[in-house]
C-alpha atoms as a PDB file:
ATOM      1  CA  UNK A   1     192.332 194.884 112.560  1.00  0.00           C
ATOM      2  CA  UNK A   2     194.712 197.967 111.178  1.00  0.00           C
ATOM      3  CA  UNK A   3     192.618 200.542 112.999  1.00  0.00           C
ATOM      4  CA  UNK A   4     193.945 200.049 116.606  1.00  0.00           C
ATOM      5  CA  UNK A   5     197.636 199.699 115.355  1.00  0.00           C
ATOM      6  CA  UNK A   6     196.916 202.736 113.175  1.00  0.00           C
ATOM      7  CA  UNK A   7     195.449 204.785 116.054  1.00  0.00           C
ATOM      8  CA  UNK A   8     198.342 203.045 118.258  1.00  0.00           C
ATOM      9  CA  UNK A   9     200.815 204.633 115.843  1.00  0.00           C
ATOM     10  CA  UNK A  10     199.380 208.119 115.702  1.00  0.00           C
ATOM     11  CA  UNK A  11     198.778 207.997 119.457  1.00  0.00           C
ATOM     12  CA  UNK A  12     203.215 206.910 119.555  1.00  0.00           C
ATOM     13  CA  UNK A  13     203.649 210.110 117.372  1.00  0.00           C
ATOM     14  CA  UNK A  14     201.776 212.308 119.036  1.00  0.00           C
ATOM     15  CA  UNK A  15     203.921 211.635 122.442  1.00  0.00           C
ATOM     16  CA  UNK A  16     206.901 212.384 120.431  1.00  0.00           C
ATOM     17  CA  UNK A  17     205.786 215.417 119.109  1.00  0.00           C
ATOM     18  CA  UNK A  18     204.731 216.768 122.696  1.00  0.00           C
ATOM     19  CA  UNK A  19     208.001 215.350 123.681  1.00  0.00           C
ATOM     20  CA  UNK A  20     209.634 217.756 120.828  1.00  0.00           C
ATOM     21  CA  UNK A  21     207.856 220.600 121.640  1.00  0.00           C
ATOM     22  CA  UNK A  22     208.698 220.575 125.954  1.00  0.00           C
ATOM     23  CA  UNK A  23     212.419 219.864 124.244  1.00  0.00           C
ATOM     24  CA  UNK A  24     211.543 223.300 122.102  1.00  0.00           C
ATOM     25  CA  UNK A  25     210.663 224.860 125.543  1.00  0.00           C
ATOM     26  CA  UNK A  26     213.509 223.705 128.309  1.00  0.00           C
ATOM     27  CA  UNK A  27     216.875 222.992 126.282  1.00  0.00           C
ATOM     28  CA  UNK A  28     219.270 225.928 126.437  1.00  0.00           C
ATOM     29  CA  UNK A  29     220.153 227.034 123.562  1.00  0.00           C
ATOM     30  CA  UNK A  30     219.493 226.861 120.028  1.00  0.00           C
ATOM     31  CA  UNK A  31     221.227 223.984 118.683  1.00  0.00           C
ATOM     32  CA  UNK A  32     220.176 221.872 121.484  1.00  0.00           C
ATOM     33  CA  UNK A  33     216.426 222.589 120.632  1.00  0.00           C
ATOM     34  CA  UNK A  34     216.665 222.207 117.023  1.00  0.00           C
ATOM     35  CA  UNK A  35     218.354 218.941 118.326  1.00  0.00           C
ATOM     36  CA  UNK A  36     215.027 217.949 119.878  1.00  0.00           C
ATOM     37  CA  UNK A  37     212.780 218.964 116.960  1.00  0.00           C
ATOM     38  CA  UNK A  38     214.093 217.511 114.602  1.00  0.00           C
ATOM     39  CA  UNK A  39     214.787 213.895 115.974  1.00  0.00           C
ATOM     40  CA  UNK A  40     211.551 214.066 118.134  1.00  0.00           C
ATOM     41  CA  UNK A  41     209.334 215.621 115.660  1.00  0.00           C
ATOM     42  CA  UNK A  42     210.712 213.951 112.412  1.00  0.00           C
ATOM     43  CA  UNK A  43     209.954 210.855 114.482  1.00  0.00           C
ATOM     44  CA  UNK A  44     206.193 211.768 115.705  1.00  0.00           C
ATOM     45  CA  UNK A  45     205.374 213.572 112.709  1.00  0.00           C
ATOM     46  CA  UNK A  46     206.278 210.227 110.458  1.00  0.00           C
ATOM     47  CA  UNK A  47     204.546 207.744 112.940  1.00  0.00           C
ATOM     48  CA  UNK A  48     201.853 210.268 112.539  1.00  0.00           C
ATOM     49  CA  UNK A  49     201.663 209.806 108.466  1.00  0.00           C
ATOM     50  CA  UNK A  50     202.093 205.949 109.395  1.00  0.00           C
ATOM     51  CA  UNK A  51     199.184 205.390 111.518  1.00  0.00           C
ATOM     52  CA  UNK A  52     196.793 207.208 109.126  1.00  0.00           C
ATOM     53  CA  UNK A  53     198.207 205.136 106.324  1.00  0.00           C
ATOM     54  CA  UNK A  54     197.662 202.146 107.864  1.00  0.00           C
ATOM     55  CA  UNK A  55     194.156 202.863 109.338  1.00  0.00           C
ATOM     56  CA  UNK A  56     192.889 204.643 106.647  1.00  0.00           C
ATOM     57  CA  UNK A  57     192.507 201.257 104.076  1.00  0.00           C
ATOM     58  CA  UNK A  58     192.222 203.458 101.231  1.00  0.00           C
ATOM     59  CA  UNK A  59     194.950 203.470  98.637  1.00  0.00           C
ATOM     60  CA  UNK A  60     194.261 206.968  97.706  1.00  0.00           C
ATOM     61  CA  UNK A  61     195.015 208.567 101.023  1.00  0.00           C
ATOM     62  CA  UNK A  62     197.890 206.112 101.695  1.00  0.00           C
ATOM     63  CA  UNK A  63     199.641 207.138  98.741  1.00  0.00           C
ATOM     64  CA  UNK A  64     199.282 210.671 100.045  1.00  0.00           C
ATOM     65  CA  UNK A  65     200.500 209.852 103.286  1.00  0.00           C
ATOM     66  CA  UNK A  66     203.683 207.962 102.071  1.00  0.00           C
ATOM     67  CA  UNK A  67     204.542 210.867 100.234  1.00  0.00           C
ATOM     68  CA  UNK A  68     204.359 213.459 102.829  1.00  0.00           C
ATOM     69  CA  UNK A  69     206.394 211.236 104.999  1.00  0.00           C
ATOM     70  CA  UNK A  70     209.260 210.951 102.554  1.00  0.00           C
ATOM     71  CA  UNK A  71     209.017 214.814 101.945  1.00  0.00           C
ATOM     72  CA  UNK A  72     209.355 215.426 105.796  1.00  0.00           C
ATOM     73  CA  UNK A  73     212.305 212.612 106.030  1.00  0.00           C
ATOM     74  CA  UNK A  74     213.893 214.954 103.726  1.00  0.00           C
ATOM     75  CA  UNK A  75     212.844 218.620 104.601  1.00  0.00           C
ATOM     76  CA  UNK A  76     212.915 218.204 108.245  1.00  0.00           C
ATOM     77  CA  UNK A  77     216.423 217.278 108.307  1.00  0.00           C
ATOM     78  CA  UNK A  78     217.686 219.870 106.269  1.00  0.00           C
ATOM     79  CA  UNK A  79     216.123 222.881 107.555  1.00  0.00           C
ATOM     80  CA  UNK A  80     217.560 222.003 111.026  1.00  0.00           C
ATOM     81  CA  UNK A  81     220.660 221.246 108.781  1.00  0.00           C
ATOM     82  CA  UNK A  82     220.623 225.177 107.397  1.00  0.00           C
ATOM     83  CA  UNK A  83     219.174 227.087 110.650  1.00  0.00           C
ATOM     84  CA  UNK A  84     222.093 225.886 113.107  1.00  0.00           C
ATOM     85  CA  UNK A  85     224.463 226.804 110.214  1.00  0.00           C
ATOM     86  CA  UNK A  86     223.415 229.871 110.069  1.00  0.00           C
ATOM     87  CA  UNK A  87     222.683 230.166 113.359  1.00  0.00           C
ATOM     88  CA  UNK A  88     226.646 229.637 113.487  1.00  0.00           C
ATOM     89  CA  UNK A  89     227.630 231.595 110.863  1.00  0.00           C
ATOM     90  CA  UNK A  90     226.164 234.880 112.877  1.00  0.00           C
ATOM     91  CA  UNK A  91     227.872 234.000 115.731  1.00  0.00           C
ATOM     92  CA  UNK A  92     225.222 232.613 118.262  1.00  0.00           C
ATOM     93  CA  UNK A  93     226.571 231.072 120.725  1.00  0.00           C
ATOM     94  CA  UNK A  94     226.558 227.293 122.192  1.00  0.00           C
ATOM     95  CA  UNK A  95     225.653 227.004 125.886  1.00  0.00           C
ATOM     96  CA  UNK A  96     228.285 227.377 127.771  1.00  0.00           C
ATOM     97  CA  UNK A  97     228.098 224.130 129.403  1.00  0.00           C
ATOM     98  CA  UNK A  98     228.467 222.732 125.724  1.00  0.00           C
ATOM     99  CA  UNK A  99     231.588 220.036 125.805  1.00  0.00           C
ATOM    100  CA  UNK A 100     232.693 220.131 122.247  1.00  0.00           C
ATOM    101  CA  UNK A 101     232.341 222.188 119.040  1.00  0.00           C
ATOM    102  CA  UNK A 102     233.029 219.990 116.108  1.00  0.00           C
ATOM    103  CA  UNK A 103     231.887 222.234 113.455  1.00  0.00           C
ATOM    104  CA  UNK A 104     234.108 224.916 114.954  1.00  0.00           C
ATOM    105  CA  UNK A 105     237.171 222.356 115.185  1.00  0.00           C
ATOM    106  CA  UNK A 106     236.545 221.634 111.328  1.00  0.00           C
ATOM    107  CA  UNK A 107     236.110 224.863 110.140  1.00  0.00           C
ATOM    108  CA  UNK A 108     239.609 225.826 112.216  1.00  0.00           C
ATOM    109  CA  UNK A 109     241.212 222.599 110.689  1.00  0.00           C
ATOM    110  CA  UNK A 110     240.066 223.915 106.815  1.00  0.00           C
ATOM    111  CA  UNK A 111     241.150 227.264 107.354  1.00  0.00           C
ATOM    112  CA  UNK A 112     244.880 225.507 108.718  1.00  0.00           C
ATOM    113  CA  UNK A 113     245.110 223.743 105.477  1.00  0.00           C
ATOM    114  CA  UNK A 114     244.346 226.393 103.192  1.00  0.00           C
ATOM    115  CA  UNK A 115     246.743 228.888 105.059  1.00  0.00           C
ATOM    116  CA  UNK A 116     249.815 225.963 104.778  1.00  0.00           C
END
C-alpha cells in the first residue's frame, strides 16, 4: 500500500524540480532564479527523499533518507542565503523591473545609524 503514495511522492517532486529548473532558465536575473531553486527544488528534492522513504519499507534506507532531507532543509537554504549576498555585495544588479530592494533599504538604514 506505501508504494503508489511513495512513487506518487517522488513523481510530485520530480514536477517541482523540472518546475525549478525552467525557473533556472526564464527568470531574469539572478536573485529571481535562485528564488525558484531554492523554493522549487528544496521542495521536489525533499518530496523526492519522502517518497523513497516511504516506499522503500526498509528502516535502513529510511533512516538515510530522513537524514539527507534534513541536511538539504538546511544547506539548500543557506547557500541561496550566501550566493545572492554575495551576488550583492559585487554589485550585480536586480532586474530593472524589480519593485523593491529591502536588503539595500536595510543596509542604507544601518549605515544612517552608525553615521548619527
Amino acid at each position: 500500500m506505501s508504494e503508489p503514495i511513495g512513487i506518487t511522492l517522488i513523481f510530485i517532486g520530480v514536477l517541482f524540480d523540472l518546475l525549478g529548473c525552467i525557473g533556472l532558465i526564464r527568470l531574469p536575473d539572478v536573485y529571481n532564479r535562485l528564488q525558484a531553486a531554492t523554493k522549487t527544488v528544496t521542495l521536489g528534492t525533499c518530496l523526492i527523499l519522502t517518497g523513497v522513504a516511504v516506499a522503500s519499507g526498509t528502516v535502513t534506507i529510511q533512516i538515510k533518507a530522513m537524514l539527507a532531507l534534513a541536511l538539504v532543509l538546511i544547506a539548500s537554504p543557506t547557500a541561496a542565503h550566501a550566493l545572492a549576498r554575495g551576488a550583492y555585495s559585487l554589485g550585480v544588479k536586480l532586474w530593472e523591473k524589480s519593485v523593491v530592494d529591502r536588503y539595500g533599504e536595510d543596509l542604507g538604514k544601518e549605515g544612517e545609524d552608525e553615521a548619527a
